[in-house]
Protein backbone atom coordinates (compact mmCIF):
# COMPACT_ATOMS: atom_id res chain seq x y z
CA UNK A 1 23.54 -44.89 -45.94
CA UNK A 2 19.65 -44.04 -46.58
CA UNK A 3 18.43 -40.50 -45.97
CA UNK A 4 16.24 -40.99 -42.76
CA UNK A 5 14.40 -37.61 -42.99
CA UNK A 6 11.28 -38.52 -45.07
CA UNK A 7 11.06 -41.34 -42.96
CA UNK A 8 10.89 -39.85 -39.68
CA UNK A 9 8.47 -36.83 -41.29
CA UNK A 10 6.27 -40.02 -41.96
CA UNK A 11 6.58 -41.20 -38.36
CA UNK A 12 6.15 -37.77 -36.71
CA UNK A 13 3.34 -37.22 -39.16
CA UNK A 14 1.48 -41.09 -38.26
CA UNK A 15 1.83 -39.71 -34.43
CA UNK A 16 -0.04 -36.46 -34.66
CA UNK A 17 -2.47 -38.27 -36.92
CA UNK A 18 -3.46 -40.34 -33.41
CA UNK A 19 -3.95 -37.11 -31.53
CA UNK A 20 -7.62 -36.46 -31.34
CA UNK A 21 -9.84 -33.82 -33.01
CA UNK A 22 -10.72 -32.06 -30.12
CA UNK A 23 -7.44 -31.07 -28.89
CA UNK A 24 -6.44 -29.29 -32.11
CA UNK A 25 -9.38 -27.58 -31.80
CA UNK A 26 -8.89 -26.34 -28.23
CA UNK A 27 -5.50 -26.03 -28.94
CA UNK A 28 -6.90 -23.38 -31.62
CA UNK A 29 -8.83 -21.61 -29.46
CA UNK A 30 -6.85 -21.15 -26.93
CA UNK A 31 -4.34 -19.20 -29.33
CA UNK A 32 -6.88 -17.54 -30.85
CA UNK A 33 -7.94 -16.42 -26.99
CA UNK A 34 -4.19 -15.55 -26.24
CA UNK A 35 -4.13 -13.06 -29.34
CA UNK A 36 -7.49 -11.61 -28.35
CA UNK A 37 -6.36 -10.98 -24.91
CA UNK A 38 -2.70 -9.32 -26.08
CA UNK A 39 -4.64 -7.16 -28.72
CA UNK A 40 -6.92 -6.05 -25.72
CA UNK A 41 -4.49 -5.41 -23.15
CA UNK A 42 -2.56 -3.56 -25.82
CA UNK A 43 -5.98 -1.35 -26.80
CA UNK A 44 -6.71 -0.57 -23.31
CA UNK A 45 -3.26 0.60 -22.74
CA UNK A 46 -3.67 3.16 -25.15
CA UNK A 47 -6.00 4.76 -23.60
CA UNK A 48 -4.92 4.34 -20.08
CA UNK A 49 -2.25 2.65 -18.31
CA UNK A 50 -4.28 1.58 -15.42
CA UNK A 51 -7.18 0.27 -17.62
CA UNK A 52 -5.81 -3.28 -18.42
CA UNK A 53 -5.26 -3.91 -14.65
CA UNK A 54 -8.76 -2.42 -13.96
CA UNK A 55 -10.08 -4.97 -16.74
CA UNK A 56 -8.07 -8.17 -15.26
CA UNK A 57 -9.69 -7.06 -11.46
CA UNK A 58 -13.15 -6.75 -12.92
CA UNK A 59 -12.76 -10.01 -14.90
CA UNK A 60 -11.24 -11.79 -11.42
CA UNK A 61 -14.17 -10.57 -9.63
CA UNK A 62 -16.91 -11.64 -12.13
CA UNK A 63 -15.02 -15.26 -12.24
CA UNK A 64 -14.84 -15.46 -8.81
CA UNK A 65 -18.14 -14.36 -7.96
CA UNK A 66 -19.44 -16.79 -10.25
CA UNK A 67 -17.47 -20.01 -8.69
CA UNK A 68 -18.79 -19.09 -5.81
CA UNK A 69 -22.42 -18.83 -6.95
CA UNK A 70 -22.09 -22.25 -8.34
CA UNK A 71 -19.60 -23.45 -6.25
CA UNK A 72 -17.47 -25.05 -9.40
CA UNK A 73 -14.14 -23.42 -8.65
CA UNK A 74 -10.88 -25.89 -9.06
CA UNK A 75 -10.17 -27.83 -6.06
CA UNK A 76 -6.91 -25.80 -4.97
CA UNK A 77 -9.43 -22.52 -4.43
CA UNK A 78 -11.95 -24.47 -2.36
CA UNK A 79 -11.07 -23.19 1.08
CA UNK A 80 -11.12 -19.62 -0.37
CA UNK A 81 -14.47 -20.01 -1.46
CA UNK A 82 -16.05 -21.38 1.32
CA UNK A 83 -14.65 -18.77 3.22
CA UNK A 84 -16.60 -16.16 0.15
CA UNK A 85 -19.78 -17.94 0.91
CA UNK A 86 -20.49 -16.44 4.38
CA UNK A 87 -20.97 -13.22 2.74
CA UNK A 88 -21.30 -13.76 -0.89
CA UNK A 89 -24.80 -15.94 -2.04
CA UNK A 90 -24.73 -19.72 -3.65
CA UNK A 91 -27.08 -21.10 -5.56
CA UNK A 92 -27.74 -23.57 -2.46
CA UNK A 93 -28.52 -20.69 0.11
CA UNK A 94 -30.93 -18.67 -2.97
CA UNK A 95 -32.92 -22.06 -3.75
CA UNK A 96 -33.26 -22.80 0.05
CA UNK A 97 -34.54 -19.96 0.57
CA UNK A 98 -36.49 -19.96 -2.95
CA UNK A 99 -38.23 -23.24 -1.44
CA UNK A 100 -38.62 -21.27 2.17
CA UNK A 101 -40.86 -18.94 0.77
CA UNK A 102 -42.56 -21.40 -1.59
CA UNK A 103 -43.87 -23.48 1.87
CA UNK A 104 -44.30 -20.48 3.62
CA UNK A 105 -47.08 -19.27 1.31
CA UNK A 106 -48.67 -22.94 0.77
């Protein structure tokens, strides 16, 4: 009976030749992200243990501020956002009223 092992290395090896560039790449940096973040979490802890969660709430806020700015947020978080927008400003409102002014001095 023939070994099999080279053979299916060889296979394995012709079917994550067909996976594109671009996902090793991403796949990359998203582990390089995930060892940032650890490192991070781990330095802030040192000097506090309430400053990684302070960190993650700042970084929430900032994200979230700017989905609704933009209004780009995933689909799921769509009725959250719209319910943001009555008191937080998108880009829609701020060049509305960009254009208001613009007619109102013409």
């Amino acid at each position: 009976m023939p070994d099999l092992a080279p053979l299916l290395i060889f296979a394995a090896f012709e079917k994550l030749r067909q996976i594109p560039l671009q996902f090793w790449i991403n796949l990359g940096l998203c582990a390089l992200a995930l060892i940032m973040v650890i490192r991070f979490w781990r330095a802030l802890r040192e000097i506090n243990s309430f400053m990684p969660w302070l960190a993650t709430m700042i970084a929430a806020a900032m994200i979230l501020s700017y989905w609704t700015y933009n209004r780009n947020e995933p689909r799921f978080l769509t009725p959250f956002v719209d319910k943001l927008t009555l008191v937080l400003p998108t880009k829609a409102k701020h060049d509305a009223d960009l254009e208001r002014l613009r007619r109102s001095r013409d």
